[in-house]
N, C-alpha and C. Protein backbone atom coordinates (compact mmCIF):
# COMPACT_ATOMS: atom_id res chain seq x y z
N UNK A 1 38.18 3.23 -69.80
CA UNK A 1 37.03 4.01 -70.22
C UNK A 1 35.78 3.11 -70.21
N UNK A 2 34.66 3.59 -69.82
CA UNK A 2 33.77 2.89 -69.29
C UNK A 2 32.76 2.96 -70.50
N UNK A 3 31.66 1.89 -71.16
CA UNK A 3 30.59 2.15 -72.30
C UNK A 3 29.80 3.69 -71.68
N UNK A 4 29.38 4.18 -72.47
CA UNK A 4 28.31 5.29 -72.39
C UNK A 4 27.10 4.66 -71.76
N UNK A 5 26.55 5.36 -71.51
CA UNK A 5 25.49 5.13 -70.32
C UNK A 5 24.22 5.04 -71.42
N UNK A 6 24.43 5.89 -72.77
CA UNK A 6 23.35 6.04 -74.36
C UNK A 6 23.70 4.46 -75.01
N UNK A 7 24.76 3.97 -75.41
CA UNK A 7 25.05 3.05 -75.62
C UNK A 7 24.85 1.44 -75.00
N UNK A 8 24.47 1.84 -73.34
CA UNK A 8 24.35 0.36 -72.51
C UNK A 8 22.59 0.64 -72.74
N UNK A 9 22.47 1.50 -72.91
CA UNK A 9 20.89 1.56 -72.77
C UNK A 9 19.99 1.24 -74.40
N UNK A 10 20.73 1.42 -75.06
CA UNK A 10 20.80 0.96 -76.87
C UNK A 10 21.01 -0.48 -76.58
N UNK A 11 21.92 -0.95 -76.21
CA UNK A 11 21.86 -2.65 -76.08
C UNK A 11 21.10 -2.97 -75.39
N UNK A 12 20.51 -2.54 -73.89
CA UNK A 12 19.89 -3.37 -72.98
C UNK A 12 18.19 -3.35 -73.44
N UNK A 13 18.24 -2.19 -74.82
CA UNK A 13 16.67 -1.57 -75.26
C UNK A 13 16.65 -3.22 -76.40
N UNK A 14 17.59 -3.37 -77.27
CA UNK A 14 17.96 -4.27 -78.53
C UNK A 14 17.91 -5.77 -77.41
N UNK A 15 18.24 -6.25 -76.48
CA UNK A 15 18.12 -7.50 -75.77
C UNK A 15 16.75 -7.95 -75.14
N UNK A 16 16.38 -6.70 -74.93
CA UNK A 16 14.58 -6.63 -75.03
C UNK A 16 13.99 -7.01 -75.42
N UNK A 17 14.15 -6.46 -76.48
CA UNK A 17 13.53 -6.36 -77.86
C UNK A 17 13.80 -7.88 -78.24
N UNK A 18 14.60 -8.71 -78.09
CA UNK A 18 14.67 -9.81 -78.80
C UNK A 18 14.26 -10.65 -77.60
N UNK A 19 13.91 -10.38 -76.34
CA UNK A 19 13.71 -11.18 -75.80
C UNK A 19 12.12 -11.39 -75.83
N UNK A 20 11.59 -10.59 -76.32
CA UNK A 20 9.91 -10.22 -76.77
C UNK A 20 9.77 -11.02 -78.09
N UNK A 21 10.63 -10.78 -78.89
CA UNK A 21 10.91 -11.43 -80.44
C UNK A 21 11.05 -13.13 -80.11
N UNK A 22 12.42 -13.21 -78.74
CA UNK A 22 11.96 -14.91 -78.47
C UNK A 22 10.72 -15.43 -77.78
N UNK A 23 9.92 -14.41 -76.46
CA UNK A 23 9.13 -14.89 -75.93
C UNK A 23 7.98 -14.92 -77.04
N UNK A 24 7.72 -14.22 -78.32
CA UNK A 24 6.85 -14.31 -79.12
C UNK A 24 6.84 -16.21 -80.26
N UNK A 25 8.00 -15.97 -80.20
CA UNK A 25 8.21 -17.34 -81.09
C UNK A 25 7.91 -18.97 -80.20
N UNK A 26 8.24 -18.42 -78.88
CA UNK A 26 7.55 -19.43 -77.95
C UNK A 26 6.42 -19.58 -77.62
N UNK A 27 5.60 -18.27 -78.26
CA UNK A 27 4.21 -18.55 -77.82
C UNK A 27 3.71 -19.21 -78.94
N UNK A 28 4.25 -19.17 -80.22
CA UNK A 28 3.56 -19.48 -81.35
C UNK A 28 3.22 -21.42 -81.12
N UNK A 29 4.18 -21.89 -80.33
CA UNK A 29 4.51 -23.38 -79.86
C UNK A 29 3.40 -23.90 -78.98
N UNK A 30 2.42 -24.65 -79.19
CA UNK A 30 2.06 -25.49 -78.53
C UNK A 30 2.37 -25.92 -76.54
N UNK A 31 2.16 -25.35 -75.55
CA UNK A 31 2.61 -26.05 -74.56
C UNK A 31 1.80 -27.02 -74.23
N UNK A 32 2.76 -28.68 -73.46
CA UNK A 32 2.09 -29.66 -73.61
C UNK A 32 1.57 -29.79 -72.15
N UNK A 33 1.82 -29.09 -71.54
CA UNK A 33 1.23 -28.78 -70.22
C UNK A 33 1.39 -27.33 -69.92
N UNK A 34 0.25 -27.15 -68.96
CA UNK A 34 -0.22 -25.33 -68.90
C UNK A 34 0.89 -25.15 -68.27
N UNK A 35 1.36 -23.95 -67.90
CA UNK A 35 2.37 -23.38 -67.65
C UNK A 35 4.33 -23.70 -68.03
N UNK A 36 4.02 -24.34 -68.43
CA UNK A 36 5.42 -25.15 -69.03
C UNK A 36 5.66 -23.90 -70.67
N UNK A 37 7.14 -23.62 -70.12
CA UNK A 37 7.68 -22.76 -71.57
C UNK A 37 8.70 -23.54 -71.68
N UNK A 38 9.63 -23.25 -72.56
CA UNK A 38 11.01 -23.50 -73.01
C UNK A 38 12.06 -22.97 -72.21
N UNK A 39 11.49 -21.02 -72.48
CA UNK A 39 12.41 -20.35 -72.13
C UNK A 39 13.00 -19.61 -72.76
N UNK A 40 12.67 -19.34 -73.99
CA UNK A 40 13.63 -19.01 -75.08
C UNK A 40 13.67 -17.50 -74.89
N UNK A 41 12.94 -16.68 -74.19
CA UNK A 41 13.26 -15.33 -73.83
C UNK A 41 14.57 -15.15 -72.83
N UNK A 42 15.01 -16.23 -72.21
CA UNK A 42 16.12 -16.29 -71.35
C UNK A 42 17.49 -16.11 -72.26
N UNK A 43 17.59 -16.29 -73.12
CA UNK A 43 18.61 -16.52 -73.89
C UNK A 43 19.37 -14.94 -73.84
N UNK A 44 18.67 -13.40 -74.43
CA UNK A 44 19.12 -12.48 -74.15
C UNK A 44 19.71 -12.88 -72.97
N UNK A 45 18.73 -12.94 -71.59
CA UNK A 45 19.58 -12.41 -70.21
C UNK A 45 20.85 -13.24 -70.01
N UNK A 46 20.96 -14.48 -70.87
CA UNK A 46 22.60 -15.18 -70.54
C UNK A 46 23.38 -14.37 -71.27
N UNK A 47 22.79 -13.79 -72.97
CA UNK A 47 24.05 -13.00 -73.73
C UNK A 47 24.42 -11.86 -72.66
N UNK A 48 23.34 -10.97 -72.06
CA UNK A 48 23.97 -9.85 -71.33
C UNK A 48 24.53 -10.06 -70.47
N UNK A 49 24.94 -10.80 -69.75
CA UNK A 49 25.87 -10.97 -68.10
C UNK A 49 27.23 -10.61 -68.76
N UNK A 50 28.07 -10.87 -69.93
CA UNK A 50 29.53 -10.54 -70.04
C UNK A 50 28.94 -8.83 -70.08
N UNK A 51 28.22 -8.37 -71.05
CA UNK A 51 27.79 -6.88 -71.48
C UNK A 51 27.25 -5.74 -70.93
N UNK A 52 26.91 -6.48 -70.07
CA UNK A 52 25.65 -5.11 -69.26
C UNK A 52 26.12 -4.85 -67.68
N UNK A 53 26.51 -3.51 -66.97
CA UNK A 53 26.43 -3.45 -65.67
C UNK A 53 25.43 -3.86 -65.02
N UNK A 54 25.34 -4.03 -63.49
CA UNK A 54 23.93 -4.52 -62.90
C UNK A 54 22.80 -3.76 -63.49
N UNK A 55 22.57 -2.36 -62.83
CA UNK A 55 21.17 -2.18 -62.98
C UNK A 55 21.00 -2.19 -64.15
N UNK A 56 21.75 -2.00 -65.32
CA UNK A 56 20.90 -2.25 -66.59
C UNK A 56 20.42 -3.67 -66.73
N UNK A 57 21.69 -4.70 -66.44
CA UNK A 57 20.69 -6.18 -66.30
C UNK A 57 19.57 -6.33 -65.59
N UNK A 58 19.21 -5.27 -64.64
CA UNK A 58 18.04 -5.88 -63.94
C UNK A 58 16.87 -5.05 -64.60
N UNK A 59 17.17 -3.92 -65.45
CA UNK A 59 16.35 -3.47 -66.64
C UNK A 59 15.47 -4.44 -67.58
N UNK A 60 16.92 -5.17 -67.67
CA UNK A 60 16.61 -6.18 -68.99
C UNK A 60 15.55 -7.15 -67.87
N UNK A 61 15.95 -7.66 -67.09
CA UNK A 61 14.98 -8.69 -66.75
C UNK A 61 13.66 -8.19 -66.27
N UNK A 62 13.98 -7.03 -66.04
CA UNK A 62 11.92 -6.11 -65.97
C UNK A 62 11.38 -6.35 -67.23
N UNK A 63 12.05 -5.74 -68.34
CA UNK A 63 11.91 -5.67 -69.71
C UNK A 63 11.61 -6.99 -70.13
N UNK A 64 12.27 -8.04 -69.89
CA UNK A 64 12.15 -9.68 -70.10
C UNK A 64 10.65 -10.18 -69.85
N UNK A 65 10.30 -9.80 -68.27
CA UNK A 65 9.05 -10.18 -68.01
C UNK A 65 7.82 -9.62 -68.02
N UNK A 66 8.11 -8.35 -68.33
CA UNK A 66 6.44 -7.45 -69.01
C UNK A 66 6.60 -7.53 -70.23
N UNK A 67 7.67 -7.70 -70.93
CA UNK A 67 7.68 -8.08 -72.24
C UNK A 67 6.81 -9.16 -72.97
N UNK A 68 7.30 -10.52 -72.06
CA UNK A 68 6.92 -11.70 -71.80
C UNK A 68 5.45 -11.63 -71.92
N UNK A 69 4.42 -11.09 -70.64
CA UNK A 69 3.34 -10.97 -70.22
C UNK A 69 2.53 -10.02 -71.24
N UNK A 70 3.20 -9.34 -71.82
CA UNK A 70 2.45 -8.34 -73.04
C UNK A 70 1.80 -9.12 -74.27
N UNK A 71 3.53 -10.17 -74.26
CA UNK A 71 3.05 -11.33 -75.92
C UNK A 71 1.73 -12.33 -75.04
N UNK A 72 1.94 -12.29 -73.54
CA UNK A 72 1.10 -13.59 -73.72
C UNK A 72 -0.39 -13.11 -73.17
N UNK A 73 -0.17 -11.81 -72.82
CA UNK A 73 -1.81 -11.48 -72.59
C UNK A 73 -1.52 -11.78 -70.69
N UNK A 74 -0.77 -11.64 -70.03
CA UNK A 74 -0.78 -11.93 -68.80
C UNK A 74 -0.18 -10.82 -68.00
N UNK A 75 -0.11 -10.02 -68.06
CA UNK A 75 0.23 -8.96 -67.34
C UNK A 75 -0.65 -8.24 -66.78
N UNK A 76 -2.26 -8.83 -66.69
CA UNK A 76 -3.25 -8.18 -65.57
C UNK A 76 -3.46 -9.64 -64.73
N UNK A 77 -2.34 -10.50 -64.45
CA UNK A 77 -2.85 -11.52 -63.49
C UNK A 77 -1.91 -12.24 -63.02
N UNK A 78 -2.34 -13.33 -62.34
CA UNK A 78 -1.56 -14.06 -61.21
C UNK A 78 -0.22 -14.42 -61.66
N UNK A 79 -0.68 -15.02 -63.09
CA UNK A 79 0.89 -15.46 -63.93
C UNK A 79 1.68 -14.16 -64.08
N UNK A 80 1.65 -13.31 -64.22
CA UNK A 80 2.55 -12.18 -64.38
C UNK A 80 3.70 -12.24 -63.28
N UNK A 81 3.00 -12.16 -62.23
CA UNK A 81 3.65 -12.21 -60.52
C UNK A 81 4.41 -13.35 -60.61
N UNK A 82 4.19 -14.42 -61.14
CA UNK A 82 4.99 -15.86 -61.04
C UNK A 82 6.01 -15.63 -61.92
N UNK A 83 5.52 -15.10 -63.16
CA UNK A 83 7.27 -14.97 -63.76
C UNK A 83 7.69 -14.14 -63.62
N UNK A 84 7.00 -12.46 -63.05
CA UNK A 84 8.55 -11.56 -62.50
C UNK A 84 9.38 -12.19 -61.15
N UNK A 85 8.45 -12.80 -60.45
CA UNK A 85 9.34 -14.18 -59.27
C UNK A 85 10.54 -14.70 -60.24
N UNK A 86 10.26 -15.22 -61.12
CA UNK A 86 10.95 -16.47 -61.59
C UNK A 86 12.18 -15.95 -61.88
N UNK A 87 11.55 -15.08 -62.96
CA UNK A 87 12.80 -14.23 -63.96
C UNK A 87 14.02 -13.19 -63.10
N UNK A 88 13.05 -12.87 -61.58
CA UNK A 88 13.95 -11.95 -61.03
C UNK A 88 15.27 -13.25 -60.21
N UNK A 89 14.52 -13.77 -59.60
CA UNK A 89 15.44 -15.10 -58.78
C UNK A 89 16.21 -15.55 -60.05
N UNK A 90 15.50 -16.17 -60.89
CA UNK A 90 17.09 -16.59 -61.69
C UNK A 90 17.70 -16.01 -62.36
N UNK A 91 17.24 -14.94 -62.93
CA UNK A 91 18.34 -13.69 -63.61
C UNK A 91 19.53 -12.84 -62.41
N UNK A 92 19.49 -12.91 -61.14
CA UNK A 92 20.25 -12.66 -59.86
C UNK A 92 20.62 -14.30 -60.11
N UNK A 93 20.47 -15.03 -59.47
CA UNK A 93 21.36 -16.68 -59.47
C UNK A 93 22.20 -16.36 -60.68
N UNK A 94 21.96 -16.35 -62.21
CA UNK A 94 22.44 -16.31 -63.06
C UNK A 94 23.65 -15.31 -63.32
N UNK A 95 23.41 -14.22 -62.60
CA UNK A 95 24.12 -13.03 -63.13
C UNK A 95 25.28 -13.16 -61.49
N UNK A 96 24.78 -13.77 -60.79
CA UNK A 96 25.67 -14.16 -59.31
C UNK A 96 26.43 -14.98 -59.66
N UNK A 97 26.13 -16.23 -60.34
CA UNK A 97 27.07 -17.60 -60.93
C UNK A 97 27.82 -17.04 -61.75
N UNK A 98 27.54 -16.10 -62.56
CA UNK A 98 28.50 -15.45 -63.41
C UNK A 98 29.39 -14.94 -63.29
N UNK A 99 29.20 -13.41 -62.13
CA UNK A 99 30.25 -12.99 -61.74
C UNK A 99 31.22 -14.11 -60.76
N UNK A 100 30.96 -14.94 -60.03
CA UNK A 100 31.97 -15.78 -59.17
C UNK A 100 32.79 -16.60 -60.23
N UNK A 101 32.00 -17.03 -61.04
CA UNK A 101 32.62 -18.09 -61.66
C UNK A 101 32.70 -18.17 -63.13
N UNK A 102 33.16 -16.52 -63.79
CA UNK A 102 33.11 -16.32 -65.31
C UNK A 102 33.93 -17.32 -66.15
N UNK A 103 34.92 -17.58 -65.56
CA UNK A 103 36.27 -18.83 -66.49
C UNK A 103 35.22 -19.96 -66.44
N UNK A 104 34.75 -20.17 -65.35
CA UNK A 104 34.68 -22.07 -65.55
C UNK A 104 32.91 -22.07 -65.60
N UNK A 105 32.06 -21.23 -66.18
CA UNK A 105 30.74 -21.87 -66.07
C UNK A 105 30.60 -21.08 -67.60
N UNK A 106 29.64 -22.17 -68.20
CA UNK A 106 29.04 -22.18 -69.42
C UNK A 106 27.54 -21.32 -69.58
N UNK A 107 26.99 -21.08 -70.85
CA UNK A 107 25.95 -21.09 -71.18
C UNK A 107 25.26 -22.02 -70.57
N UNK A 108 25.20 -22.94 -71.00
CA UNK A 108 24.35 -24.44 -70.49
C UNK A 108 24.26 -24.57 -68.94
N UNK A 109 25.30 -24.36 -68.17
CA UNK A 109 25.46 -24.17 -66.88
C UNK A 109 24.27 -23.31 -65.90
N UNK A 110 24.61 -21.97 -66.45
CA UNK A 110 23.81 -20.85 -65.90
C UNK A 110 22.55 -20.88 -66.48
N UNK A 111 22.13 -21.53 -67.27
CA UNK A 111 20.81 -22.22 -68.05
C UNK A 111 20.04 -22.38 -67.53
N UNK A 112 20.26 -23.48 -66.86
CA UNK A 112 20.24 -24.79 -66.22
C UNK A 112 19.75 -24.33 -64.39
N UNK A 113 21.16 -23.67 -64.52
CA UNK A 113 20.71 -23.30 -63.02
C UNK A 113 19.53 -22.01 -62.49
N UNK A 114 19.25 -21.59 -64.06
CA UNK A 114 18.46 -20.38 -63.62
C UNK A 114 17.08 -21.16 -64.18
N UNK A 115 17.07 -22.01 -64.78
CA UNK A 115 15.77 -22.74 -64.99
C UNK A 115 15.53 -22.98 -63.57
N UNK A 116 16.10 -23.87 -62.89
CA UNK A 116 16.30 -24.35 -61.41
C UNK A 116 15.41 -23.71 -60.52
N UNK A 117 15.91 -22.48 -60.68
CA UNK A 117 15.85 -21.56 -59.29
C UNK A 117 14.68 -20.80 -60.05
N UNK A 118 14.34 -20.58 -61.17
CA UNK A 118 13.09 -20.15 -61.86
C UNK A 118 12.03 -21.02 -61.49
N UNK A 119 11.79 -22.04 -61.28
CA UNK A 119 11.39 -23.03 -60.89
C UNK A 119 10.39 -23.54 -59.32
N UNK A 120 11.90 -23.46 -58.88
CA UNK A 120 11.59 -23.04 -57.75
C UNK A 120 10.88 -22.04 -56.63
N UNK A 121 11.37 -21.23 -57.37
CA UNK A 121 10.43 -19.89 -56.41
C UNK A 121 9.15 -19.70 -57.05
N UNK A 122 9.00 -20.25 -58.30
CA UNK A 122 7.47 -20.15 -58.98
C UNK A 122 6.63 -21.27 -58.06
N UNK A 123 6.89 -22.34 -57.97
CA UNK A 123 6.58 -23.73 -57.00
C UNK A 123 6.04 -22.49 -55.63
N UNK A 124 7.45 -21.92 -55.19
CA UNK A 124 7.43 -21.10 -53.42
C UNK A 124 5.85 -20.75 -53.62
N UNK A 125 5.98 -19.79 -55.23
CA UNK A 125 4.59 -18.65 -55.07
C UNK A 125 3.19 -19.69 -55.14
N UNK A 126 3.59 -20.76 -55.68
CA UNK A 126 2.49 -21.52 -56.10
C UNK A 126 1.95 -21.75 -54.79
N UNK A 127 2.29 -22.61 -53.65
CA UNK A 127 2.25 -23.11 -52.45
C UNK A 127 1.46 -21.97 -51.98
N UNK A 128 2.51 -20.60 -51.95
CA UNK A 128 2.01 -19.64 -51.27
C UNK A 128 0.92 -18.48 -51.36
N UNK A 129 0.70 -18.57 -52.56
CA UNK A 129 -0.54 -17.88 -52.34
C UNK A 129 -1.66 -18.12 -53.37
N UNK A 130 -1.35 -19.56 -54.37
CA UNK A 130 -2.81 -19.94 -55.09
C UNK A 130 -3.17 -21.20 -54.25
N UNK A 131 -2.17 -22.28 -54.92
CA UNK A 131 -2.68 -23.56 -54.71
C UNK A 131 -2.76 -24.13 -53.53
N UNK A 132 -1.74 -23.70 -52.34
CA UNK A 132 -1.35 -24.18 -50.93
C UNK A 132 -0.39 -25.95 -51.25
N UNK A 133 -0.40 -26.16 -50.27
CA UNK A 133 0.72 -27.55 -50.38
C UNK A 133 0.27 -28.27 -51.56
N UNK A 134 -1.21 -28.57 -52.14
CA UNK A 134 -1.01 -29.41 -53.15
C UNK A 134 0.01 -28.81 -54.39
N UNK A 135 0.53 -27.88 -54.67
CA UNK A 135 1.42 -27.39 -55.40
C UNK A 135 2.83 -28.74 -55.29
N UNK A 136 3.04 -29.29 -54.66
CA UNK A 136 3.97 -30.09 -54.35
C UNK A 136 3.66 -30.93 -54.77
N UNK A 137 2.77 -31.79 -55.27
CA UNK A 137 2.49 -32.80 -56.53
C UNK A 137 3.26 -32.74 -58.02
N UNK A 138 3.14 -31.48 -58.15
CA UNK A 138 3.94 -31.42 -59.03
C UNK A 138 5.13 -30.76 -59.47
N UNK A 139 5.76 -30.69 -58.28
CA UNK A 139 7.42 -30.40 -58.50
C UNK A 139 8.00 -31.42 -59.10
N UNK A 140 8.35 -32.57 -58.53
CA UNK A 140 8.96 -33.32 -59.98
C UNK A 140 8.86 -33.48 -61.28
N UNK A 141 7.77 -33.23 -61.61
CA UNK A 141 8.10 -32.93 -63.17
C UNK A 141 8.01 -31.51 -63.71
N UNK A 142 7.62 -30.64 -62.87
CA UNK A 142 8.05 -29.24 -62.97
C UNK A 142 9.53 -28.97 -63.23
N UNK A 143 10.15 -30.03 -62.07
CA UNK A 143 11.71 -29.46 -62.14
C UNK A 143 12.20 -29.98 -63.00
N UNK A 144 11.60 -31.35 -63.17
CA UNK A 144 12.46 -32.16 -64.37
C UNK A 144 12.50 -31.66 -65.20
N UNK A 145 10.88 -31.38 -65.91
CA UNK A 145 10.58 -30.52 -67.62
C UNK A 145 11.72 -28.94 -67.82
N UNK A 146 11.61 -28.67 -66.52
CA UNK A 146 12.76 -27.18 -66.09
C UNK A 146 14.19 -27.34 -66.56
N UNK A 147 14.63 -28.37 -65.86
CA UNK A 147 16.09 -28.67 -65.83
C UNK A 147 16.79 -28.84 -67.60
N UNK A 148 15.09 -30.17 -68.13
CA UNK A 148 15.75 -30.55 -69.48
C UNK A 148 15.13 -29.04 -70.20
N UNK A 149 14.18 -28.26 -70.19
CA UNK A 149 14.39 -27.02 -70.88
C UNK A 149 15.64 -25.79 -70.45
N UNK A 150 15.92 -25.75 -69.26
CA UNK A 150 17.32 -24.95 -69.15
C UNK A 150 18.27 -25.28 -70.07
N UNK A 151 18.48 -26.55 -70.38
CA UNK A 151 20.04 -27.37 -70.75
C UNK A 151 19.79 -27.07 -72.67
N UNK A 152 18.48 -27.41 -72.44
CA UNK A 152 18.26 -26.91 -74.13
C UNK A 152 18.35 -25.42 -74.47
N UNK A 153 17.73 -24.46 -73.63
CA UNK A 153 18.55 -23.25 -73.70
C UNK A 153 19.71 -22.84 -73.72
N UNK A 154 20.19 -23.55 -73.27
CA UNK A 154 22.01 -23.10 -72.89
C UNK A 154 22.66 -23.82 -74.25
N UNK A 155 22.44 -24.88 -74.31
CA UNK A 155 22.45 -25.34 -76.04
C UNK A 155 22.76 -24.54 -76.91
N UNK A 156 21.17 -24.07 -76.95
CA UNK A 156 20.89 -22.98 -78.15
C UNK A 156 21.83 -21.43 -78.14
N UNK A 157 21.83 -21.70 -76.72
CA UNK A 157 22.76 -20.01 -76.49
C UNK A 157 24.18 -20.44 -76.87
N UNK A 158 24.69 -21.52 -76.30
CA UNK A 158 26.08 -21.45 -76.59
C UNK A 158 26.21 -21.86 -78.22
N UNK A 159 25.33 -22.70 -78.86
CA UNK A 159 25.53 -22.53 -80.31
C UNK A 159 25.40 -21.01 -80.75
N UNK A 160 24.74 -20.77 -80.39
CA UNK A 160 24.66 -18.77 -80.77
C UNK A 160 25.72 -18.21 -80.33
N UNK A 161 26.24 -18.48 -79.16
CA UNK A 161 27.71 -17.73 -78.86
C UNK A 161 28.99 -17.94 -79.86
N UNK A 162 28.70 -19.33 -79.67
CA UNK A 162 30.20 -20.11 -80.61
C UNK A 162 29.64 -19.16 -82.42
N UNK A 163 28.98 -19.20 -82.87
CA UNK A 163 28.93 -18.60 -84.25
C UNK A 163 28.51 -17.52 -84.37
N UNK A 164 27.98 -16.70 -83.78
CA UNK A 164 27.55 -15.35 -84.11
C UNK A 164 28.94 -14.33 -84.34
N UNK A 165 29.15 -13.80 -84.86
CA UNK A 165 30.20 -12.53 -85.63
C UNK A 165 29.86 -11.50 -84.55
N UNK A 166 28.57 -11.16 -84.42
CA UNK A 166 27.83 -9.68 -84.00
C UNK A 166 28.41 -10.14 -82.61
N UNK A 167 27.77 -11.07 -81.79
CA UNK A 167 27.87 -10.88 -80.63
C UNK A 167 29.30 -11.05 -80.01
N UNK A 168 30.37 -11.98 -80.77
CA UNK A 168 31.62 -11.65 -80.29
C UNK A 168 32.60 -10.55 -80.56
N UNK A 169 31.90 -9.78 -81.56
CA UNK A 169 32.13 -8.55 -81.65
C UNK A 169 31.46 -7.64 -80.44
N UNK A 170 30.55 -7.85 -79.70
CA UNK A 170 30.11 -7.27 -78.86
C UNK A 170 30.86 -7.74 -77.37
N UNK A 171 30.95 -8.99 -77.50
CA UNK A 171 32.09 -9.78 -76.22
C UNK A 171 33.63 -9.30 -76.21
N UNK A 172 34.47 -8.45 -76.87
CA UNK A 172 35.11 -8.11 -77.32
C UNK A 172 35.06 -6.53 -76.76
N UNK A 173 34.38 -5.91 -77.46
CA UNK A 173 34.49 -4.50 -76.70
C UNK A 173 33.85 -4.14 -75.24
N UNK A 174 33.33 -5.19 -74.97
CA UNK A 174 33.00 -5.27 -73.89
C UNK A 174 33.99 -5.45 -72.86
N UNK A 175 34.97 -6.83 -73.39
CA UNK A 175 35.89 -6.85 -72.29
C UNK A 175 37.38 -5.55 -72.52
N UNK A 176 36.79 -4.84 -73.54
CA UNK A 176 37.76 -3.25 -73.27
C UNK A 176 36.99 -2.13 -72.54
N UNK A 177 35.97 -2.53 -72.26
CA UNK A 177 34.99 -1.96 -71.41
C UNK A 177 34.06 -2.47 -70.35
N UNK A 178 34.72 -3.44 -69.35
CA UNK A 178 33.92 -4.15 -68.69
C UNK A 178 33.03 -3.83 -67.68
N UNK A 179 31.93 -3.95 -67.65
CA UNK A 179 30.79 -3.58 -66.85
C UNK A 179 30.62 -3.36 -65.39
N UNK A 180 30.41 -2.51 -64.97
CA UNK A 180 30.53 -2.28 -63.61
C UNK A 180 30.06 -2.90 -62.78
């Protein structure tokens, strides 16, 4: 028996919602260079990959990044476009690494790698249609600051996995109802 279609849409509305609640708490933070986040709105889209069929995950990651752009005042401009890039490429990498490799990859893992590839295609858009090649000055510490904020996300998520009650209660009926 498959979740209700009222019910995936109640969670994927509640992962939203907190991913607005994290992208808000990240804005309250200081960045020590312009465009540099944490990430902490990513954290929903790693809880939903056991929970959510595709198109509702790719709900959530619409929801993730106008969400995002609402707290930060960027959803009439260039940055908007860079993180629905980001968020769409690594929420697909993420939710791709997942399904191939659910036994052996971690929180921290898919973190990591969706910082990566978040990263990356933001760099692609950078090159391609603001800055042109000087954008490539600063990929190395783009990717670096990326990589060590993925790994700290995945951190934080898998400490949230390992203790939360709610959500392995939710990991649980999920896998009596696994997502299409």
């Amino acid at each position: 028996m498959r979740e209700s279609p009222a019910r995936l849409m109640d969670l994927t509305a509640f992962l939203g919602a907190l991913s607005m609640f994290c992208a808000t708490l990240e804005y309250l933070v200081p960045k020590p260079l312009p465009y540099l986040r944490l990430g902490l709105a990513n954290i929903p889209l790693i809880l939903a990959l056991p929970l959510l069929p595709f198109r509702y995950y790719l709900l959530l990651i619409l929801t993730k990044a106008a969400g995002q752009a609402l707290v930060n005042g960027t959803l009439a401009s260039y940055v908007f476009l860079f993180s629905l890039g980001g968020s769409a490429a690594s929420g697909l990498a993420m939710y791709a690494i997942f399904r191939l490799f659910r036994s052996s990859v971690s929180p921290v893992g898919l973190s990591t790698v969706g910082a990566l590839v978040s990263n990356a295609v933001q760099l692609a858009l950078s090159v391609w249609f603001i800055f042109g090649p000087s954008s490539i000055v600063i990929a190395p510490l783009f990717l670096t600051v990326g990589t060590g904020s993925g790994l700290a996300v995945g951190l934080l998520t898998l400490a949230f996995v390992r203790s939360s009650t709610w959500y392995r209660s939710l990991h649980e009926q999920a896998a009596d109802h696994p997502p299409a």
